[in-house]
Structures are given as structure tokens and as C-alpha cells.
Protein backbone atom coordinates (compact mmCIF):
# COMPACT_ATOMS: atom_id res chain seq x y z
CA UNK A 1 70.60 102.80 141.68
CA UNK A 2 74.22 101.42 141.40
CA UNK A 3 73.63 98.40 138.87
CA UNK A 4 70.88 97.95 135.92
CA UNK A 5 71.15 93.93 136.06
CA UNK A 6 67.73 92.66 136.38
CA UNK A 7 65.67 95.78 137.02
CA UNK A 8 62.58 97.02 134.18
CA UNK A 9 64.14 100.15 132.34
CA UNK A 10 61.50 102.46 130.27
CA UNK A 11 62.90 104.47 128.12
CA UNK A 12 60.55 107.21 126.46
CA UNK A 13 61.65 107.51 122.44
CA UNK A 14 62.53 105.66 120.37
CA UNK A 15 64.76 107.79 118.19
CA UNK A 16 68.67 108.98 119.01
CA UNK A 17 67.99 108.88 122.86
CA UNK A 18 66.52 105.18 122.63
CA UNK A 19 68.13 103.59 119.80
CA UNK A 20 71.64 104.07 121.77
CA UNK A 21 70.62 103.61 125.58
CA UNK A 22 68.63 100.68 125.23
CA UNK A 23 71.54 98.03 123.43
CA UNK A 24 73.61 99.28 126.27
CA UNK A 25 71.42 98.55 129.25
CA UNK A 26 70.30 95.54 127.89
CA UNK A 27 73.96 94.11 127.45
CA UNK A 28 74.10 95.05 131.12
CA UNK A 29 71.32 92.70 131.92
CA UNK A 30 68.13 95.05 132.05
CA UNK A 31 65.18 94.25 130.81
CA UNK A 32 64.47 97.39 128.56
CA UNK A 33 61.31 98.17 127.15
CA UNK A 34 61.08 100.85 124.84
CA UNK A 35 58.20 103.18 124.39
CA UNK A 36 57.32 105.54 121.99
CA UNK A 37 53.79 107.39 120.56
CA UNK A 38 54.69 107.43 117.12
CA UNK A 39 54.13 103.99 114.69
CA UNK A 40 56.53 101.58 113.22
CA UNK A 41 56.05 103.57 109.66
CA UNK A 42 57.02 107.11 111.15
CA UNK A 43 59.97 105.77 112.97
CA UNK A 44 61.46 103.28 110.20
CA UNK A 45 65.32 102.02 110.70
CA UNK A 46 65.07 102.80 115.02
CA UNK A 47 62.28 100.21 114.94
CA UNK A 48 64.66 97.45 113.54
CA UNK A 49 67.25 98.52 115.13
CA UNK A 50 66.17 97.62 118.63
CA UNK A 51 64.12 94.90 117.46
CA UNK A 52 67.94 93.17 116.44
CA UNK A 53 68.67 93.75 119.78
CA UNK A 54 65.84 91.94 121.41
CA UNK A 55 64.29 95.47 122.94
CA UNK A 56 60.64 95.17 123.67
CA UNK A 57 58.68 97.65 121.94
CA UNK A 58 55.39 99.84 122.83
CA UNK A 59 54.73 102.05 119.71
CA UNK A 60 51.89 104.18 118.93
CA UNK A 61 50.02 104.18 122.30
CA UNK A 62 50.57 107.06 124.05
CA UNK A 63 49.16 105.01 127.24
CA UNK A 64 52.42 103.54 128.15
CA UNK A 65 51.51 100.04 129.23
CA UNK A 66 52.79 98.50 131.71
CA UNK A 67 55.20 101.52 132.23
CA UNK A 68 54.09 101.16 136.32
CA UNK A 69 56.75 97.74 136.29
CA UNK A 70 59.43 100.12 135.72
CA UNK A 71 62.38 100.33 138.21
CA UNK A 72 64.16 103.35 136.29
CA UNK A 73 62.40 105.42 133.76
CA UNK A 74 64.94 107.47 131.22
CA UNK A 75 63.00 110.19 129.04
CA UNK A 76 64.53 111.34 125.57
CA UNK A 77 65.16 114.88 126.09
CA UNK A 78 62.79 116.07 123.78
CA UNK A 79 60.26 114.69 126.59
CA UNK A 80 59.16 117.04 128.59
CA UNK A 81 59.86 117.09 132.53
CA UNK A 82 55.93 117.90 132.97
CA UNK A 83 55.05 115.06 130.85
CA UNK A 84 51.95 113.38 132.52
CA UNK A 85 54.19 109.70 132.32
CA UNK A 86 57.14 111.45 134.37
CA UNK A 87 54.91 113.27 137.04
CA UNK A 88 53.35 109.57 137.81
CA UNK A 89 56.70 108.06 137.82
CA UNK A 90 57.74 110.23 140.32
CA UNK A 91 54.98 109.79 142.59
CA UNK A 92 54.91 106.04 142.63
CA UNK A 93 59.06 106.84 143.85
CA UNK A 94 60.26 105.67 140.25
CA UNK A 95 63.73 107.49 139.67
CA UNK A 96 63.36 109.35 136.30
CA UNK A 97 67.43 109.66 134.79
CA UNK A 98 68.62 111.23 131.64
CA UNK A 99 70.65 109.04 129.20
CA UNK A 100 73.66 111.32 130.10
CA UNK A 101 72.75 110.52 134.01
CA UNK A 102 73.11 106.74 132.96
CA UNK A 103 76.31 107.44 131.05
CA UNK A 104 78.37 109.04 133.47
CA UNK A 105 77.78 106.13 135.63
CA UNK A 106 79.26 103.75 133.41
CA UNK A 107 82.08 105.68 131.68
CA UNK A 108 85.36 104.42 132.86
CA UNK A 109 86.83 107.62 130.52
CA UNK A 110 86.59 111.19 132.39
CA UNK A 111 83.82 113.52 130.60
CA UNK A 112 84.60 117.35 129.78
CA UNK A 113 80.32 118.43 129.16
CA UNK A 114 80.10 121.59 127.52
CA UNK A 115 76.24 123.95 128.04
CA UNK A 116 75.63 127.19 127.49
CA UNK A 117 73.12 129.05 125.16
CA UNK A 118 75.42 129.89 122.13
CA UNK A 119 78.70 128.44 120.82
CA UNK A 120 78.53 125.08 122.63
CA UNK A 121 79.37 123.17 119.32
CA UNK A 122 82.66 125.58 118.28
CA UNK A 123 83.41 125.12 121.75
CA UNK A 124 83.06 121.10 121.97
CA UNK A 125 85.38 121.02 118.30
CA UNK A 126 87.60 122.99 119.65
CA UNK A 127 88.09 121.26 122.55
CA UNK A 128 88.74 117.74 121.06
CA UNK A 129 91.18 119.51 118.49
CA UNK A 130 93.42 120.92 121.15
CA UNK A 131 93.57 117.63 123.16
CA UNK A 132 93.95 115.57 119.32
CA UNK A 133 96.93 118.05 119.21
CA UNK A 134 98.48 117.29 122.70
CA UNK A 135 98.40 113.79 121.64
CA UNK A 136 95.13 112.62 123.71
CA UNK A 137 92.66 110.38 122.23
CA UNK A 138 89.78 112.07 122.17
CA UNK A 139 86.07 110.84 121.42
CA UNK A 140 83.18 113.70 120.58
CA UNK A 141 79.82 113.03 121.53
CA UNK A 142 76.73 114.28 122.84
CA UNK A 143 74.23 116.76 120.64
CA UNK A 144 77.43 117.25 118.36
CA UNK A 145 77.95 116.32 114.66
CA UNK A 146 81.28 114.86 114.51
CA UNK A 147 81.92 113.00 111.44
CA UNK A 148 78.71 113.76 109.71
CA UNK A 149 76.95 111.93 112.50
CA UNK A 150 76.22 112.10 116.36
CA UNK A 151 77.10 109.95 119.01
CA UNK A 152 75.09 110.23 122.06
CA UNK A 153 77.21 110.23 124.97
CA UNK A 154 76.02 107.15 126.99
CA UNK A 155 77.32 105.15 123.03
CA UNK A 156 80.41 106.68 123.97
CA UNK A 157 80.84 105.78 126.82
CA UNK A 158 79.85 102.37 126.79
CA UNK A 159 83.31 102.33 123.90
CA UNK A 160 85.30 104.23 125.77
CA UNK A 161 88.57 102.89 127.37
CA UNK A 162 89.94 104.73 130.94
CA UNK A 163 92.47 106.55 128.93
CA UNK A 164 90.15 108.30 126.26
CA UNK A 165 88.76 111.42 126.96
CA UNK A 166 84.76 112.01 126.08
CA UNK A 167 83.87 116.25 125.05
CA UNK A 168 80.19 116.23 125.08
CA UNK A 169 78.05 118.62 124.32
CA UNK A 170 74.89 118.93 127.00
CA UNK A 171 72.13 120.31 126.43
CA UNK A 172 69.31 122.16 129.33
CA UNK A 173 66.89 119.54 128.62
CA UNK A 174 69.48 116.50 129.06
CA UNK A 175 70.23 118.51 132.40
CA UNK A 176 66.79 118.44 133.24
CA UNK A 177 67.25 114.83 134.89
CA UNK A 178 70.60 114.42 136.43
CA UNK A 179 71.72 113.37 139.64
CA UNK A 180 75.33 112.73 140.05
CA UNK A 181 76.66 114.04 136.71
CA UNK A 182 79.83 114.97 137.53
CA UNK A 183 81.89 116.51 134.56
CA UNK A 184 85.64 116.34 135.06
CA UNK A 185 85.71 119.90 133.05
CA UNK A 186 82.13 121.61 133.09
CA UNK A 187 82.02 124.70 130.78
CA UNK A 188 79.26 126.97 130.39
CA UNK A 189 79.90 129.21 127.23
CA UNK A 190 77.26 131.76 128.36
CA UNK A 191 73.31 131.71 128.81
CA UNK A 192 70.99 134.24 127.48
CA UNK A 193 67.13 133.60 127.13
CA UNK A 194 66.02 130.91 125.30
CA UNK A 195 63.94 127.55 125.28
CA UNK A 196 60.79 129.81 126.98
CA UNK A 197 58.80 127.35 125.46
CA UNK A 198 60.15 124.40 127.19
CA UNK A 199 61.25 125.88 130.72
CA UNK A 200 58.54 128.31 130.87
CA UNK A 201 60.64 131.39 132.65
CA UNK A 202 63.98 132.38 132.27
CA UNK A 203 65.05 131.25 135.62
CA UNK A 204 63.90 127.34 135.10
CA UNK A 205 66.20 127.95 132.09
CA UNK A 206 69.28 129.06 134.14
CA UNK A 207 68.90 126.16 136.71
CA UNK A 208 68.73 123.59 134.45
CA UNK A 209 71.94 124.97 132.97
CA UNK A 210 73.13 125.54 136.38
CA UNK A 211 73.39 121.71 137.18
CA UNK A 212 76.07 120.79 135.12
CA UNK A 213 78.06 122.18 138.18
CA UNK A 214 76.10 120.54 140.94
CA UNK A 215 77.71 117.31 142.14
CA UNK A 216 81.43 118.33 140.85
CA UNK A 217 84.07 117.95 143.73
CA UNK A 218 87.39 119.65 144.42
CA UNK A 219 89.50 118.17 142.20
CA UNK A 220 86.81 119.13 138.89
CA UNK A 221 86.73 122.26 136.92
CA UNK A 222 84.22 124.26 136.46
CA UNK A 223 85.39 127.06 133.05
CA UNK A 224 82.59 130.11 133.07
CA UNK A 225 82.40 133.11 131.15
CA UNK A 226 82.99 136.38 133.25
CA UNK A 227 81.80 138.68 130.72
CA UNK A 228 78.15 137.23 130.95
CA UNK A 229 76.13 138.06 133.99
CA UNK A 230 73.92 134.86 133.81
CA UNK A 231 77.11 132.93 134.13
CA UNK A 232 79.04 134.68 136.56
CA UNK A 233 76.51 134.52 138.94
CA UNK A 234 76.74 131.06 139.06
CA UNK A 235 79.74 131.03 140.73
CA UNK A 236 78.98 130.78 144.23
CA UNK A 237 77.29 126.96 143.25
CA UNK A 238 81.04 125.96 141.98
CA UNK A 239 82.45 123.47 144.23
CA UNK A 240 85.20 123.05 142.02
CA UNK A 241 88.63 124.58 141.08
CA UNK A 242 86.95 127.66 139.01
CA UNK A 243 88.61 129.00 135.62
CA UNK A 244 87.37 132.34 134.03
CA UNK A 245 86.71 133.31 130.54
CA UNK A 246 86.86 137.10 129.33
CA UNK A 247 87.38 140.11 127.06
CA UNK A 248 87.56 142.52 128.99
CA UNK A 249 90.03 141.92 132.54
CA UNK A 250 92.68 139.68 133.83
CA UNK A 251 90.91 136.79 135.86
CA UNK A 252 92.65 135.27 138.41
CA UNK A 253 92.55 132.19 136.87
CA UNK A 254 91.27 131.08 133.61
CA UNK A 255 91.69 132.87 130.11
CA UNK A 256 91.56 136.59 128.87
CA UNK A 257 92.36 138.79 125.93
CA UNK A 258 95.29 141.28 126.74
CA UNK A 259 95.64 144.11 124.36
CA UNK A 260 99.33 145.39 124.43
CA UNK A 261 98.96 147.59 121.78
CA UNK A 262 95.77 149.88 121.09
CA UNK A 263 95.93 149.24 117.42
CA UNK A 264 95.79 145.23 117.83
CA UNK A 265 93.05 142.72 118.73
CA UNK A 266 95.38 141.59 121.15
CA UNK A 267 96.84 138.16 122.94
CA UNK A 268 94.88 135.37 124.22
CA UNK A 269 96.53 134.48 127.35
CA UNK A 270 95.74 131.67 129.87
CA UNK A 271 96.34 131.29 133.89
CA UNK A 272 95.72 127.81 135.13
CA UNK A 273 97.25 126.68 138.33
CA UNK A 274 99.15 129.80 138.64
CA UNK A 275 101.49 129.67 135.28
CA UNK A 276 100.89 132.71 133.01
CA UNK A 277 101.02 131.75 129.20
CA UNK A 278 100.62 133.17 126.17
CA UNK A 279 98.57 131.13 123.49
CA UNK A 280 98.60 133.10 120.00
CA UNK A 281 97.02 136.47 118.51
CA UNK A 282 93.39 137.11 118.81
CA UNK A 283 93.76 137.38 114.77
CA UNK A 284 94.94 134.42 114.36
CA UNK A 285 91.57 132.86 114.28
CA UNK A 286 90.10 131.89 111.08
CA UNK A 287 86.27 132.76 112.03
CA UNK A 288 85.46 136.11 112.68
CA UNK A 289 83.56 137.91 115.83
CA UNK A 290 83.82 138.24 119.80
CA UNK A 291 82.20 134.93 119.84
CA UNK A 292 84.83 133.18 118.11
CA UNK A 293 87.44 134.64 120.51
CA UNK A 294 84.93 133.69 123.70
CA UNK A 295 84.92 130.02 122.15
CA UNK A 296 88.41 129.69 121.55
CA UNK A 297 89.34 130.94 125.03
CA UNK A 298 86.28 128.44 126.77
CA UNK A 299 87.99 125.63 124.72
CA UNK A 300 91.77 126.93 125.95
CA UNK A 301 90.57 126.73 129.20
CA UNK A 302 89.29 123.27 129.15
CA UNK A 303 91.61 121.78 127.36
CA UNK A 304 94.87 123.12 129.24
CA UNK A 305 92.66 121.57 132.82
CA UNK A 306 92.57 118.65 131.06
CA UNK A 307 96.33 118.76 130.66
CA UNK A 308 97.25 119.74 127.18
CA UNK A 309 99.88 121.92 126.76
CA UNK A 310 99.36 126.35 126.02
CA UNK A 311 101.74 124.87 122.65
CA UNK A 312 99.34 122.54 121.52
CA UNK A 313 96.31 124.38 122.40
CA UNK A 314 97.52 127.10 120.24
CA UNK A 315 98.40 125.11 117.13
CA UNK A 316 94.67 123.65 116.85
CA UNK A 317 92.59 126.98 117.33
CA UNK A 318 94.90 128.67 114.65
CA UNK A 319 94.04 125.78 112.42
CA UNK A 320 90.29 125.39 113.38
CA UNK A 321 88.41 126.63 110.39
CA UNK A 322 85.02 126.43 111.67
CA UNK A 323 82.04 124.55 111.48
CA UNK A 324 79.06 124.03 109.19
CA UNK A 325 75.86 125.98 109.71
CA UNK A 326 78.04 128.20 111.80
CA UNK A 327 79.32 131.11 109.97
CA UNK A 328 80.11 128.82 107.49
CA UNK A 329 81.08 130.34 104.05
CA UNK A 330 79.30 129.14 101.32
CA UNK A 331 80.72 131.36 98.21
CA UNK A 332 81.06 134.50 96.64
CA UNK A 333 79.05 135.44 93.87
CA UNK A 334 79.75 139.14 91.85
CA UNK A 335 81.80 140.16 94.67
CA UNK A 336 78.91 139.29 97.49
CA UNK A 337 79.61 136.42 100.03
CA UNK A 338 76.98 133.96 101.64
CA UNK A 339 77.20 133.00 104.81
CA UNK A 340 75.31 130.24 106.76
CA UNK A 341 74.47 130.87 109.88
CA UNK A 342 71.55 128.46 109.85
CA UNK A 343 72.66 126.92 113.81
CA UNK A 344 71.60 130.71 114.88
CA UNK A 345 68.34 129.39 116.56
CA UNK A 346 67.49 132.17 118.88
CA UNK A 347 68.46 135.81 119.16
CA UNK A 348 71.63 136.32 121.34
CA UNK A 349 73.26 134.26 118.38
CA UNK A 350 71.76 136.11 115.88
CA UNK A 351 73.12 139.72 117.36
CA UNK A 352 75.88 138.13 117.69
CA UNK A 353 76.71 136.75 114.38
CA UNK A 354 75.70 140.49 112.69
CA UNK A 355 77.99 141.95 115.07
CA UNK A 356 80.53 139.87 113.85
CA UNK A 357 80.86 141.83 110.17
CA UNK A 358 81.93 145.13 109.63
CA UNK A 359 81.12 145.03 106.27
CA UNK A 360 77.22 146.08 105.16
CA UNK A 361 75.11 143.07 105.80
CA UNK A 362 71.79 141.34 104.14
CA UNK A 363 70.59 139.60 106.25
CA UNK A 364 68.05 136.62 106.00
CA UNK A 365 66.14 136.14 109.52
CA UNK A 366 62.98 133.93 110.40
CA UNK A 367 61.53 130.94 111.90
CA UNK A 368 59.11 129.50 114.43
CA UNK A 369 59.74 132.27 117.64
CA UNK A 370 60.71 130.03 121.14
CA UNK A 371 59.01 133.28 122.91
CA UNK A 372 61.74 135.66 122.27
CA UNK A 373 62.23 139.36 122.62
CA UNK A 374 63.01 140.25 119.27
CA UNK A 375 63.76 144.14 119.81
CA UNK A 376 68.11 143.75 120.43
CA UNK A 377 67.93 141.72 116.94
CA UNK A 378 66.20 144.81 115.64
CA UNK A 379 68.46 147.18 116.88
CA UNK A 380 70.74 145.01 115.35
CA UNK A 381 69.70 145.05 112.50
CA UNK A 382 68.85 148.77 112.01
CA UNK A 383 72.81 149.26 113.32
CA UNK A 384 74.38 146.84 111.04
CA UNK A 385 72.20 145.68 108.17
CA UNK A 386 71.36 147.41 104.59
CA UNK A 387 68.66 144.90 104.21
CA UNK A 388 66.69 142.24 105.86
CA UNK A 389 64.68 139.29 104.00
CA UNK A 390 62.28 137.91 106.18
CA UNK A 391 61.65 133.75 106.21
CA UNK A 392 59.54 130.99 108.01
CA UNK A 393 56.65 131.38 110.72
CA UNK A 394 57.40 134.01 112.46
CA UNK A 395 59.93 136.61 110.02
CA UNK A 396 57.05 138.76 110.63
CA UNK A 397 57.89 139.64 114.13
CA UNK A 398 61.29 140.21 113.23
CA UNK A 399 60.36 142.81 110.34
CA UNK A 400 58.41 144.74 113.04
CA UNK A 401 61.58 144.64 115.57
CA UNK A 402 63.84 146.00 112.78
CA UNK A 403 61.63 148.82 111.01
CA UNK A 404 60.45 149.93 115.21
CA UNK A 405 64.63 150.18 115.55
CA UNK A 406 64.54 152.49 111.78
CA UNK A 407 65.58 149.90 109.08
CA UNK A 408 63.76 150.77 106.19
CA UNK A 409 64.58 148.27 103.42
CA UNK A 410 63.06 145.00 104.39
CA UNK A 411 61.07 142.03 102.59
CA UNK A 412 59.56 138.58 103.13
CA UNK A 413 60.35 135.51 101.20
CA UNK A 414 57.99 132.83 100.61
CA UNK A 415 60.84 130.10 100.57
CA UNK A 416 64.74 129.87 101.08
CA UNK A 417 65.33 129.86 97.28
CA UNK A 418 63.39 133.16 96.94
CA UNK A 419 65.12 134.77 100.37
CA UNK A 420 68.52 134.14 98.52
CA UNK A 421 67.46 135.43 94.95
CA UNK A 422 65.52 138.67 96.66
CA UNK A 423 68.85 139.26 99.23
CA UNK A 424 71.15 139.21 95.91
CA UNK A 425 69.29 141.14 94.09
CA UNK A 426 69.63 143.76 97.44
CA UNK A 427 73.42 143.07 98.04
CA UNK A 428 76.25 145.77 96.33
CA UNK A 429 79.82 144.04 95.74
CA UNK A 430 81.81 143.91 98.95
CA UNK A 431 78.20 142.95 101.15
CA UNK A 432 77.35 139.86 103.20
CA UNK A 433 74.81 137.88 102.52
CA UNK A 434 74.20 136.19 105.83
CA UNK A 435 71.53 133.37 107.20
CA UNK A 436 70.79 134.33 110.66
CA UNK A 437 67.55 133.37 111.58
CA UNK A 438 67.03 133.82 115.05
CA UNK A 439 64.24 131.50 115.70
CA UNK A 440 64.08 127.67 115.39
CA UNK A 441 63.78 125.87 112.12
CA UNK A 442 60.80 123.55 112.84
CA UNK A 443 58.47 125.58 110.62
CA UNK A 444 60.03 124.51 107.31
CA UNK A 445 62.66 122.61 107.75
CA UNK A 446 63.42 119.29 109.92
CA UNK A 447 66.08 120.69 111.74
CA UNK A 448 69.03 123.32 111.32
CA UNK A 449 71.13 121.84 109.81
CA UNK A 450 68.33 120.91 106.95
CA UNK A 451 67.72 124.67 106.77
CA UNK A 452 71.36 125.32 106.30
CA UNK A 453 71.73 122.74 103.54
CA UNK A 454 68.75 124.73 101.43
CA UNK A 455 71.10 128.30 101.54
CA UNK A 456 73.92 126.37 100.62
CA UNK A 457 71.31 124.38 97.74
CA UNK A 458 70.18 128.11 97.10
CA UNK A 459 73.29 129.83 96.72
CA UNK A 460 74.28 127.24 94.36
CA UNK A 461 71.17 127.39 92.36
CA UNK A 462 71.93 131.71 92.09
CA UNK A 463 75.51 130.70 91.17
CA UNK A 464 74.29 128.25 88.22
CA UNK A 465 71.54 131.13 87.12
């Protein structure tokens, strides 16, 4: 489908997905017609915003009519790709596209799209800062907060000029329906099991992941992390020029950690295109853990085959203090600080994030589970942690994890304002208090970043008491 003038677009949601594809398409000349099962009360401003536009609304049948005159059918992402409505648009030949399908065809600016499992919004910041320091001009968009708000990538694009660059962050289920998505940096910060309860098995996961790299040519880049298996095996699907991220060896291309002296956390060095140079001191970066240092070196390595120079790449991740909900400090209170790690949705972040401290943990952990093994968070925990307070749906499973891997002291909270008064009353002077749940927030909370928001709301409430 090379043009949208004149052909019957459905698009499925009318929330973030909706509200931005469907002004854009319609300036183009499509007929859109958006539906969506939910009623004009539940979805409030989206419903006059695409009214103002002249989109033609379906809301609160989940029947779809007249969905069968559709020439293109775009799903929000939160659809999913076994949805009854897709599986018949499929077999009457209608081509189902995601909204970052239908922006890549129209951006005129090239795309860096950032996946992975963990660390794809550190990565996407850091990114745009190193560019913004080379001097580019540099749009964020995609499923990350920039600015307080989000910008969904085909909004982006439809602004962007030839010499902007877009750094989007992609999600698996956005992946779910491309088709020529073509990146001109793809990164893939790492993948470890999550999302069971939208793919189903681990390896539906990895493929939709996986396709980021599909239709990029010889003159993209594709930047993957060495050090995790999932990742590296997806190497022999590059058809790009291929940069490496690691810890723990020099990669023939791409970005590493070289320890000159035992005593040190060492360099951060980058090869791209043959030229050896060194960025700055592992220690030089504000936010602690191997994550950070994976992040910093995926964003190096993006940035620098984008064009910016090693210089200016350097300058903005010794200046990048971090991002909220993301080992975000909150305060310290009679010598004990908070963290909020509330964007720790599934368990590879979580052992990741108490990994990240040596200093004796408390650790607040919980949710609604996304069919997780919980067992390496309790071993974890039992390795790191003095305490853990237990939150949300499914803290119980979590509990069990921890005391089968020997922690002993460990309670449940009935809310977040109780999980931060019982984890003080735990924590010594010199402890972390840290919010890393583990599990998605969906339970008690809207969304992460709402769960974050009630630590920070909690801490302050201890701090006033």
C-alpha cells in the first residue's frame, strides 16, 4: 500500500494509538473511521479530539461495523494479534499495519527504534542527549515520556523535517505488525522473558523483538548486546552493518568496557568503522549498576552510527542524571534513601536494579505476575536484601521465591503508604529503601508511572510524619 488517499482506514482504539494516527491519515486523504469498545464517558478528551477532526467514530460496540469496507486496518498495540477483528481481516486479504508501520512510511527524517526487555527508555534519553550534544536536532518519540508527555512516533513523523532525527522507543507489541520498518539504527538493549501473557511462549516473544532487524539494508545498523544470549543469537538475521555492546570482551566493532587497572571500573571505549576511541570512565555515570553502563554503551553506539562525535557522546552520558521511575532518588530520611524503581515491571529488571546496590537493601516488590519465574528475584533477594515488603496482586508469589532462596524477614503491605511506613520502620541508617516490583502495576495503579508517583507521595508523607 504506497498511498492512503481515498482508501477506508480502521483503526482499533481510540486512545494514544488513535487519537495521533487518525488526524494524520485523514490530512492525507483517508477516510478514517475509528473504532473502539469502550463509551464516549470512559474515553472523555480522545472522543473530542477526533470528533474536531472530522474522524468517524464506532464506540462501545465491540461488533465493529462496517469494519469489512476497510482497505488497511491499524490495531493499537494493546490489541491483541489474535484478536477475533484481526484474524478476519486477514482472511478477507485486509493488510493489518502498526501505527509505527504507517510512520516509517511517511517520515522524511531517518528513525533510530530502540526494543529490548529492560532499559529501552535510559537508552532512548540517552540517545537524543548525545546527538542534542553533537548539535543534531533531535525529536523523542514512541512509548517514551519526553517532556512530561509522549509522542507517538507516526505524530512525529508527520512534524518531522529530513534533517531531524526521530529516537523511538518500540515496543514487541508495536513490532507485532510491521512490514517494511526499517530503522536507520535498530538497538536491542537485551531480551529476557517477559509479556508471557501476551505472546504466549518465550519464543513468540523473541521474534517479535527480532523484527526490528528484518527489512534493514546494508547501509543500516543494527547495535546488540553481546553479553545477552537472547540477543546475540540474533545476529545471523542482521543484514546490516552490526555494532556490539559488552562488559566483558573487545568486540570487533561496537562498544566495550576495558579495565586497565584491576582496582577501577574501567573505560568505556567505542569501535565504529574501524577508529578506536575512548569515551569517559565507567564511574563517571551518575546512576549506578551494570545496567547503567550497558545503556550508556547501547546509546554510545547509536549515537556515534548516527554520526555524533566519541567528544560529544561523552559529555551527555556524564551529565545524564537519570530518569523518573527508574532508579530515581526520591530522598533520604534518618540516614535511609528511597529509591523508585516503579518502571521495574518484570523480573530481569528487578534483579537487576538490587544488584545494582552494595549497600543492605529493603526492598518493596509486588504486582499483577505477566507469568514469570520468580525464583532469580528470590535468590536475589535472599543475596542482597535485609528485608522485603510485599505489595499488589501477586507480592505473595514473590514472598515464597525469597523465603524458598532463605530470606527470613519479610512482610506484606496492604497499600503503598503502608509498604513505605513498614520498610522504614525495617531500614538501619546507611540502607536502601528501594521500589522494585517486578510485576506490572495494573492491580492498583493505572500504570507505572502512577505507582511511582504514590512512593514518591509516600515517602513524602513519612518525611512530614
Amino acid at each position: 500500500m504506497s498511498g492512503f488517499s481515498g482508501r477506508t482506514i480502521a483503526i482499533i482504539g481510540a486512545a494514544a494509538t488513535g487519537r495521533a494516527a487518525a488526524p494524520v491519515l485523514a490530512r492525507r486523504g483517508a477516510r478514517v473511521v475509528v473504532y473502539d469498545a469502550k463509551s464516549k464517558a470512559e474515553l472523555g478528551d480522545a472522543v473530542t479530539c477526533l470528533r474536531t477532526a472530522g474522524i468517524d467514530l464506532h464506540l462501545g460496540d465491540p461488533d465493529y461495523p462496517g469494519i469489512e469496507a476497510a482497505d488497511l486496518v491499524i490495531p493499537s498495540p494493546g490489541v491483541r494479534a489474535d484478536a477475533p477483528v484481526l484474524l478476519a481481516a486477514r482472511a478477507r486479504g485486509v493488510p493489518v499495519l502498526s501505527e509505527i508501520e504507517i510512520a516509517y512510511r511517511l517520515s522524511r527524517a531517518p528513525i533510530i527504534g530502540i526494543t529490548g526487555t529492560n532499559g529501552k527508555t535510559t537508552t532512548v534519553l540517552m540517545t537524543a542527549a548525545a546527538l542534542r550534544q553533537a548539535g543534531f536536532d533531535v525529536l523523542v518519540a514512541g512509548n517514551t515520556l519526553a517532556g512530561g508527555f509522549q509522542v507517538p512516533l507516526i505524530q512525529a513523523a508527520d512534524q518531522a523535517r529530513p534533517e531531524q532525527w526521530l529516537v523511538a522507543e518500540i515496543s514487541s507489541f508495536q513490532l507485532e505488525w510491521v512490514q517494511c520498518f526499517a530503522p536507520r539504527v535498530a538497538v536491542i538493549t537485551n531480551i529476557t522473558q517477559d509479556h508471557l501473557d501476551r505472546h504466549g511462549t518465550p519464543e513468540t516473544y523473541v521474534a517479535a523483538k527480532a523484527r526490528l532487524l528484518d527489512a534493514q539494508g546494508p547501509d543500516d545498523w543494527a547495535v546488540l548486546n553481546a553479553d545477552n544470549a537472547t540477543t546475540a543469537a540474533l545476529a545471523p538475521q542482521v543484514r546490516s552493518r552490526r555494532l556490539w555492546f559488552t562488559r566483558s570482551h573487545v568486540p570487533d566493532q561496537g562498544g566495550w568496557v576495558e579495565r586497565r587497572i584491576p582496582t577501577l571500573s574501567g573505560w568505556l571505549r567505542l569501535c565504529v568503522a574501524g577508529e578506536v576511541e575512548d569515551l569517559m570512565p565507567a564511574s563517571a555515570l551518575r546512576m549506578p549498576g551494570e545496567h547503567t553502563v550497558e545503556n550508556a554503551l547501547a546509546a554510545a553506539c547509536a549515537a556515534r552510527a548516527a554520526g555524533a562525535p566519541a567528544a560529544a557522546i561523552a559529555r551527555a552520558l556524564a551529565a545524564f542524571s537519570g530518569v523518573p521511575d527508574r532508579l530515581e532518588y526520591v530522598a533520604t530520611l534518618r540516614g535511609v534513601d528511597y529509591v523508585n524503581n516503579s518502571m521495574c515491571t518484570n523480573v530481569d529488571a528487578a534483579v537487576r536494579s538490587i544488584r545494582a546496590y552494595d549497600r543492605p537493601l529493603i526492598v518493596i516488590a509486588g504486582g499483577r505476575d505477566k507469568g514469570s519465574d520468580f525464583a532469580p528475584l528470590g535468590e536475589a533477594l535472599a543475596e542482597r536484601a535485609r528485608a522485603l515488603v510485599t505489595i499488589g496482586e501477586h507480592g505473595g508469589r514473590i514472598a515464597a521465591a525469597a523465603r524458598a532462596a532463605g530470606l527470613i524477614q519479610i512482610e506484606s503491605a496492604r497499600s503503598m503508604e503502608e509498604a513505605v511506613r513498614t520498610a522504614a520502620a525495617l531500614a538501619w541508617p546507611g540502607d536502601v529503601v528501594l521500589l522494585a516490583p517486578g510485576c506490572a502495576s495494573f492491580d492498583w495503579f493505572r500504570g507505572f508511572e502512577h505507582r511511582g508517583q504514590a512512593f514518591r507521595e509516600a515517602v513524602a508523607a513519612l518525611a512530614q510524619g
